[in-house]
Protein backbone atom coordinates (compact mmCIF):
# COMPACT_ATOMS: atom_id res chain seq x y z
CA UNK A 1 121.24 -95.51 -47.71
CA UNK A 2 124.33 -95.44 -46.02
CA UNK A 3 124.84 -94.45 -41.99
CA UNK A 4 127.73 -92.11 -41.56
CA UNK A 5 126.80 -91.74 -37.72
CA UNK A 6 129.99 -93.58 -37.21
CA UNK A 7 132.27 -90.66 -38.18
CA UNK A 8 130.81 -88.85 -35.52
CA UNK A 9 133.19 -91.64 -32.84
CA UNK A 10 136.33 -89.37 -32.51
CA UNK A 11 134.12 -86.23 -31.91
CA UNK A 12 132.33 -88.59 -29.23
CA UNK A 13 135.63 -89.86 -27.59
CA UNK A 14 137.47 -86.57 -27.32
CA UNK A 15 134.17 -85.16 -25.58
CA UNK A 16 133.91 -88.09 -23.12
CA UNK A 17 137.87 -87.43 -22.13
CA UNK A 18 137.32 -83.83 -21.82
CA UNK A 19 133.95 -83.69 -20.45
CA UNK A 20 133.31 -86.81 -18.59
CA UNK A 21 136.65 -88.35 -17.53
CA UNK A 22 137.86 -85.25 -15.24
CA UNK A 23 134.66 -86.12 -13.15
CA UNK A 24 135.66 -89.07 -11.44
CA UNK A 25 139.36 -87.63 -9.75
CA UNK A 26 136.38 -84.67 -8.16
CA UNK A 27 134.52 -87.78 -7.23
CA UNK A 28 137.35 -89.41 -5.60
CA UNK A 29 138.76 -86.65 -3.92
CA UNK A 30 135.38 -85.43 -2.83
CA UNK A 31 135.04 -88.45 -0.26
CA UNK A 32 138.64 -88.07 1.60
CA UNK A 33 141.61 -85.23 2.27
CA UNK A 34 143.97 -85.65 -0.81
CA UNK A 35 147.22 -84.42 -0.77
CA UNK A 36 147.93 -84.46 2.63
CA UNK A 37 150.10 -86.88 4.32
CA UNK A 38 147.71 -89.39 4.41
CA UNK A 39 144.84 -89.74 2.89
CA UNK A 40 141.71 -90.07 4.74
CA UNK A 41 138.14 -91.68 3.37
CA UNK A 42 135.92 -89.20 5.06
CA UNK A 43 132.76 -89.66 3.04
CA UNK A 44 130.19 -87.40 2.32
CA UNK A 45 131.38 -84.84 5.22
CA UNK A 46 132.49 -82.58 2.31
CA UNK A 47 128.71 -82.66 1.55
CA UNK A 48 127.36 -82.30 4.53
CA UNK A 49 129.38 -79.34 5.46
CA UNK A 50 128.08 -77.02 2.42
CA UNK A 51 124.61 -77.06 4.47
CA UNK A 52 126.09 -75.42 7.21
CA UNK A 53 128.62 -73.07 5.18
CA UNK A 54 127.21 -69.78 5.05
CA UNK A 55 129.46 -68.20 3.06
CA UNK A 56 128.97 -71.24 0.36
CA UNK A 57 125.61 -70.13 0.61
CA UNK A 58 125.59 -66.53 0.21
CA UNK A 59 127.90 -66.77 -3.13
CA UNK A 60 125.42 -69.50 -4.25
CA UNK A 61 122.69 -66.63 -3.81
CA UNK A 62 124.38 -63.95 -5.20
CA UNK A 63 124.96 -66.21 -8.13
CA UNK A 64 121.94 -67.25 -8.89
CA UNK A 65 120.57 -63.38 -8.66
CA UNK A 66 123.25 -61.77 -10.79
CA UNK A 67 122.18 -64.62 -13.12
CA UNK A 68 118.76 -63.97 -13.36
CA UNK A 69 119.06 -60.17 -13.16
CA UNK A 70 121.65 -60.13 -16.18
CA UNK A 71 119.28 -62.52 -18.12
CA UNK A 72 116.17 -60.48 -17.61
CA UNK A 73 117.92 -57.39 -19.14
CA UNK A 74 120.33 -59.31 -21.57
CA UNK A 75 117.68 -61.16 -23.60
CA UNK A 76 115.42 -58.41 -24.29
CA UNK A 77 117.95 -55.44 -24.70
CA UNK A 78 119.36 -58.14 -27.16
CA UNK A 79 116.06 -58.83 -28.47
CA UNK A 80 115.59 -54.78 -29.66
CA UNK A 81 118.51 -54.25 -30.57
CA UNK A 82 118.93 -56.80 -33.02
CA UNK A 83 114.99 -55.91 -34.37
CA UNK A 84 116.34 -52.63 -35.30
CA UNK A 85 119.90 -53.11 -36.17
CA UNK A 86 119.70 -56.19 -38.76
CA UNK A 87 118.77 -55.04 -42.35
CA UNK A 88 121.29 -53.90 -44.41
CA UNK A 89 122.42 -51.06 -44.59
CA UNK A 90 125.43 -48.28 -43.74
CA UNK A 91 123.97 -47.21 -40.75
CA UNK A 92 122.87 -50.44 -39.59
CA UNK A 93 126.18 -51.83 -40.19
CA UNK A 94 128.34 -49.39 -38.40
CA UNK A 95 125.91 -49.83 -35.12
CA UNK A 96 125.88 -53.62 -34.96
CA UNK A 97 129.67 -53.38 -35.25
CA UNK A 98 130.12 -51.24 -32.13
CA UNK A 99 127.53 -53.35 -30.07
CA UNK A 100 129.53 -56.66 -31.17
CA UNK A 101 132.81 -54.89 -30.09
CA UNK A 102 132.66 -55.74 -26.72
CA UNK A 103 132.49 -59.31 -26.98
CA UNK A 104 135.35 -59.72 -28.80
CA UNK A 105 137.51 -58.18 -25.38
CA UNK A 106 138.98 -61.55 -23.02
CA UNK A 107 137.61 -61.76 -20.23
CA UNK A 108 140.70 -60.05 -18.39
CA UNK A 109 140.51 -57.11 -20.28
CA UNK A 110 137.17 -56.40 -19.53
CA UNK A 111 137.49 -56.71 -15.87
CA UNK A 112 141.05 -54.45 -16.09
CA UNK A 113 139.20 -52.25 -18.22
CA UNK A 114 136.17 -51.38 -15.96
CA UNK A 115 138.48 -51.29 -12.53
CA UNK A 116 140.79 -48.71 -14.40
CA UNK A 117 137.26 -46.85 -15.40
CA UNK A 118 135.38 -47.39 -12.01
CA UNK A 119 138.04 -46.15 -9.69
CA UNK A 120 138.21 -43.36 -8.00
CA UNK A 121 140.18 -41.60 -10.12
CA UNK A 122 139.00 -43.12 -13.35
CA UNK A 123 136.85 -41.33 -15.67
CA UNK A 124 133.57 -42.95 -14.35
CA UNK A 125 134.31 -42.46 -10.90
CA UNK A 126 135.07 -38.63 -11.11
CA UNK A 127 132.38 -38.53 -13.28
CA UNK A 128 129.90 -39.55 -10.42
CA UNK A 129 131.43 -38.31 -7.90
CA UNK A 130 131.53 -34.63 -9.60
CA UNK A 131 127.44 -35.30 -9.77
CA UNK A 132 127.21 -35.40 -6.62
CA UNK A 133 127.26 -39.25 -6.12
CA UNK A 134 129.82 -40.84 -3.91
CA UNK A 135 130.80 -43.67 -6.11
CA UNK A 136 133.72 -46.58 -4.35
CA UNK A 137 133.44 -50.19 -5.34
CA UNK A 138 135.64 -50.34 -2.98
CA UNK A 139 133.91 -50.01 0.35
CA UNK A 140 130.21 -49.84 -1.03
CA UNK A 141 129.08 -53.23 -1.42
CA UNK A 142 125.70 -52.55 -3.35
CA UNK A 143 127.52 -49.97 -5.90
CA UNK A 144 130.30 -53.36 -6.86
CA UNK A 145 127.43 -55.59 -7.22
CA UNK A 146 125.57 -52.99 -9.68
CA UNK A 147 128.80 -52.22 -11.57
CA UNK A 148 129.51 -56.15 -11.81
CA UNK A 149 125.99 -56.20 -13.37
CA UNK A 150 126.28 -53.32 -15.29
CA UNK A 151 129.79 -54.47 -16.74
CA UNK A 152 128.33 -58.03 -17.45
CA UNK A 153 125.29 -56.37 -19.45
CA UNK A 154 127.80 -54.50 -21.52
CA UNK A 155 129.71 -57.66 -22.18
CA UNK A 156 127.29 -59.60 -23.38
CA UNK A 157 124.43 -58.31 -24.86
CA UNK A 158 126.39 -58.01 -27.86
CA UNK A 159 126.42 -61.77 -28.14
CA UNK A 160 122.59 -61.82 -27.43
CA UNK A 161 122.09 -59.45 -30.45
CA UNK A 162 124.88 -61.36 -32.76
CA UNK A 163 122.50 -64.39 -32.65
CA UNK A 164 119.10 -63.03 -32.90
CA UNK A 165 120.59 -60.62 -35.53
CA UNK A 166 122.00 -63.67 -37.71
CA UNK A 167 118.14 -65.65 -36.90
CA UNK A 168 116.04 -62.28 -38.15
CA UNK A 169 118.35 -61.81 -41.48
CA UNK A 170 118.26 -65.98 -41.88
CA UNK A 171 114.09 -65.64 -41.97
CA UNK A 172 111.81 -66.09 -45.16
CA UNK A 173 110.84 -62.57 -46.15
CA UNK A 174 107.61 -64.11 -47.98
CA UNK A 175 105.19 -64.30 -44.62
CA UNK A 176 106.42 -60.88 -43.95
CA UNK A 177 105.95 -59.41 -47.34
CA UNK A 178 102.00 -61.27 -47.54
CA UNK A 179 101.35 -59.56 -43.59
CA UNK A 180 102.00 -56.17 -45.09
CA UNK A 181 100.29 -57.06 -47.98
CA UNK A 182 96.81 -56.77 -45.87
CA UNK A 183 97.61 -54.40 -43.79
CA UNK A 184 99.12 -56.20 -40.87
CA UNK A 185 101.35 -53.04 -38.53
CA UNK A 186 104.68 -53.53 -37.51
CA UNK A 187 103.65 -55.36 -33.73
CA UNK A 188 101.32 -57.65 -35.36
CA UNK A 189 104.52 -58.79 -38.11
CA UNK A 190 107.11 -58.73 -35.00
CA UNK A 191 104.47 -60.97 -32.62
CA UNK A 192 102.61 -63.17 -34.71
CA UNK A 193 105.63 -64.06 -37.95
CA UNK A 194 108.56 -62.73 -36.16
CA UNK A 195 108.54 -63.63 -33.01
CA UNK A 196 107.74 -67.50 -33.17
CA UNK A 197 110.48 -68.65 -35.50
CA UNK A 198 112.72 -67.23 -32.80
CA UNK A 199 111.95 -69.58 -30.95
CA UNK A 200 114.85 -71.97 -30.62
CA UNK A 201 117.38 -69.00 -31.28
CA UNK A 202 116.11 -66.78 -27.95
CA UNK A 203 115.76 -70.72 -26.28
CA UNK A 204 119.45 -71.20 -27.29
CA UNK A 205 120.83 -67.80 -25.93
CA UNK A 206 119.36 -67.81 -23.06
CA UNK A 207 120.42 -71.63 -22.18
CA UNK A 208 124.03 -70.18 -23.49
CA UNK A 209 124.43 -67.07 -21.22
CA UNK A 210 122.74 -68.58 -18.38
CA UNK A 211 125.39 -71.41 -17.99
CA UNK A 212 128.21 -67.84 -19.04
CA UNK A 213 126.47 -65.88 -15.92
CA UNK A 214 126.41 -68.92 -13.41
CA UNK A 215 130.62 -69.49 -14.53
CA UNK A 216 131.26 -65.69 -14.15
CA UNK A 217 134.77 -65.01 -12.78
CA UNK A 218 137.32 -63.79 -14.64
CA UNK A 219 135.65 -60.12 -15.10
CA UNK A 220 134.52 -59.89 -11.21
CA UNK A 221 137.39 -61.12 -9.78
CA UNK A 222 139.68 -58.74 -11.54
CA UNK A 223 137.29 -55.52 -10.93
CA UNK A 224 136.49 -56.38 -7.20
CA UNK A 225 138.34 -59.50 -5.93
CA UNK A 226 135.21 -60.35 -4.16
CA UNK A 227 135.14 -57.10 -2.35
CA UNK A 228 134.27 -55.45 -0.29
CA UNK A 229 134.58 -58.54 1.96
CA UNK A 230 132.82 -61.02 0.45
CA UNK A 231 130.22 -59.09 -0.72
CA UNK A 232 130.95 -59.93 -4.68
CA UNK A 233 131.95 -63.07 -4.19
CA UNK A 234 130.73 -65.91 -6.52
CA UNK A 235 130.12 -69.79 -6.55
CA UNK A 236 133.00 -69.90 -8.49
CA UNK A 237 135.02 -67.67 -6.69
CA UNK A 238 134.96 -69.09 -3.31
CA UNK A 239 135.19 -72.39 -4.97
CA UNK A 240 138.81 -71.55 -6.45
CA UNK A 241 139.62 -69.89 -2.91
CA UNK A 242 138.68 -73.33 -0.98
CA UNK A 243 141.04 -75.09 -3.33
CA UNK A 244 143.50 -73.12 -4.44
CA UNK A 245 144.18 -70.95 -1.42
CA UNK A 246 142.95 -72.86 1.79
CA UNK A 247 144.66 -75.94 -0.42
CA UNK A 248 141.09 -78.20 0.58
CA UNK A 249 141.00 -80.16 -2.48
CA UNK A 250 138.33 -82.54 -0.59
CA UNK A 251 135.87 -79.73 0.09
CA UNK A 252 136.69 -78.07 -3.25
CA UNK A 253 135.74 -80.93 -5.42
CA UNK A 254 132.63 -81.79 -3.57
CA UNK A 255 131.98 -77.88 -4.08
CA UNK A 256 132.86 -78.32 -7.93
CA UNK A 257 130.66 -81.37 -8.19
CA UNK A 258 127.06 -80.08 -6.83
CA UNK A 259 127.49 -76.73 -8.57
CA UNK A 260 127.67 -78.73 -11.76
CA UNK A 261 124.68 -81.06 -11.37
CA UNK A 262 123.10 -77.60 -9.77
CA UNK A 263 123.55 -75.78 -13.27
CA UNK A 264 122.28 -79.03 -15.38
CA UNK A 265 119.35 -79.44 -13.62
CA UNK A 266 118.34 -75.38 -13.48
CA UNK A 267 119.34 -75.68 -17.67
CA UNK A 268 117.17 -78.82 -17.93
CA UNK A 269 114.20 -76.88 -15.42
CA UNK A 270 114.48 -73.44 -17.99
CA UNK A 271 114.46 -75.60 -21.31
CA UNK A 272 111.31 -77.35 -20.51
CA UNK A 273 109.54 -74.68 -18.82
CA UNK A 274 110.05 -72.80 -22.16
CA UNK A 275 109.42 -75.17 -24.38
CA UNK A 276 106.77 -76.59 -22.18
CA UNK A 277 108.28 -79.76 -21.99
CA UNK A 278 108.88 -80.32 -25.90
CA UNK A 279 112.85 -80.04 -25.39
CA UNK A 280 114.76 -78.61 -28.35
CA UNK A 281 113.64 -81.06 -31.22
């Protein structure tokens, strides 16, 4: 039998110059003050400093808890939806269409889209306001972190449902068909048949939008900036701002560098606590 592993090389080399090569300029710049007049080998003082950064630290929080709170709503909303959306059918058809819809919006749009909505003269913001609820991303810190959430969940629970939708229809009817055959309800077919050979699809999405949520920046940064203050602020946020705007290329690559190795290691931490330490083979 022949090995064809080798044809798999290019695919190989164009990841390792796309993936791995752009590490080493963070590396290097991570240890001194590039493009400055001279530059200076300061070591790991760009590391040291994100201990004692507290606004580093509060986006890192925030982060991590819009993560986790869009991932505990995502996945199962997802989940249901795509349960009772995936036979065929007119009906059926028409609904999965509008919950994919949003999905296929940039990521600009979406943000533009909810700050035209959410302001206060937008139609959700008179809406709640005329209820009786004063509603301003603007100055209310708690009501731009729930609408950030809110938006996100709209996003991308569509993709949630596209791939659990495309793993129900892909199943083998026959296990199905034999459980109703004796009797077996709805639950017992959805827990015991179902639910199992899901396994690697809900492992997959979840691994997917938890890398999306911990990258999020496009949408929040066009609906709030980061505001009120810094109060919607994300890792990757204040990581563009150290760069880009305070033009510290040291600090920002050091930044750059842990929050990567931070999301491999929380992917690698998720993927064997749900697979109990099989992996995904």
């Amino acid at each position: 039998m022949r090995n064809y592993a080798w044809l798999f090389a290019p695919a190989l080399v164009i990841l390792l110059i796309v993936g791995v090569v752009p590490i080493f300029p963070l590396v290097n710049y991570s240890v001194q003050t590039p493009f400055q007049e001279v530059n200076k080998f300061v070591g790991l003082t760009h590391y040291k400093k994100m201990y004692s950064d507290s606004r580093w630290i509060n986006a890192l929080q925030r982060t991590l808890l819009f993560s986790v709170i869009v991932l505990a709503i995502e996945i199962p909303l997802g989940l249901v939806l795509a349960y009772f959306f995936h036979r065929p059918g007119v009906l059926n058809s028409v609904a999965s269409a509008a919950i994919i819809l949003p999905a296929l919006f940039p990521y600009v749009s979406i943000g533009l889209m909810w700050r035209l909505m959410t302001s206060t003269v937008g139609p959700l913001g008179k809406l709640l306001n005329m209820m009786g609820i004063e509603y301003n991303i603007a100055i209310n810190a708690t009501q731009a972190f729930a609408t950030i959430i809110i938006m996100d969940i709209w996003h991308w629970t569509s993709l949630v449902f596209l791939v659990l939708s495309a793993s129900f229809a892909a199943m083998d009817p026959t296990p199905i068909m034999a459980a109703r055959t004796e009797g077996a309800t709805r639950w017992q077919i959805f827990r015991y048949i179902q639910l199992p050979n899901l396994t690697f699809p809900i492992l997959f999405v979840i691994l997917l939008r938890f890398i999306d949520a911990l990258k999020i920046f496009d949408e929040a940064y066009v609906l709030t900036s980061g505001g009120p203050g810094f109060s919607t602020e994300f890792a990757t946020q204040y990581i563009r701002n150290v760069a880009l705007e305070q033009w510290n290329f040291g600090y920002g690559s050091a930044l750059s560098l842990v929050y990567l190795f931070m999301i491999i290691i929380l992917c690698l931490i998720i993927m064997n606590v749900l697979t109990r330490g099989k992996g995904v083979i």
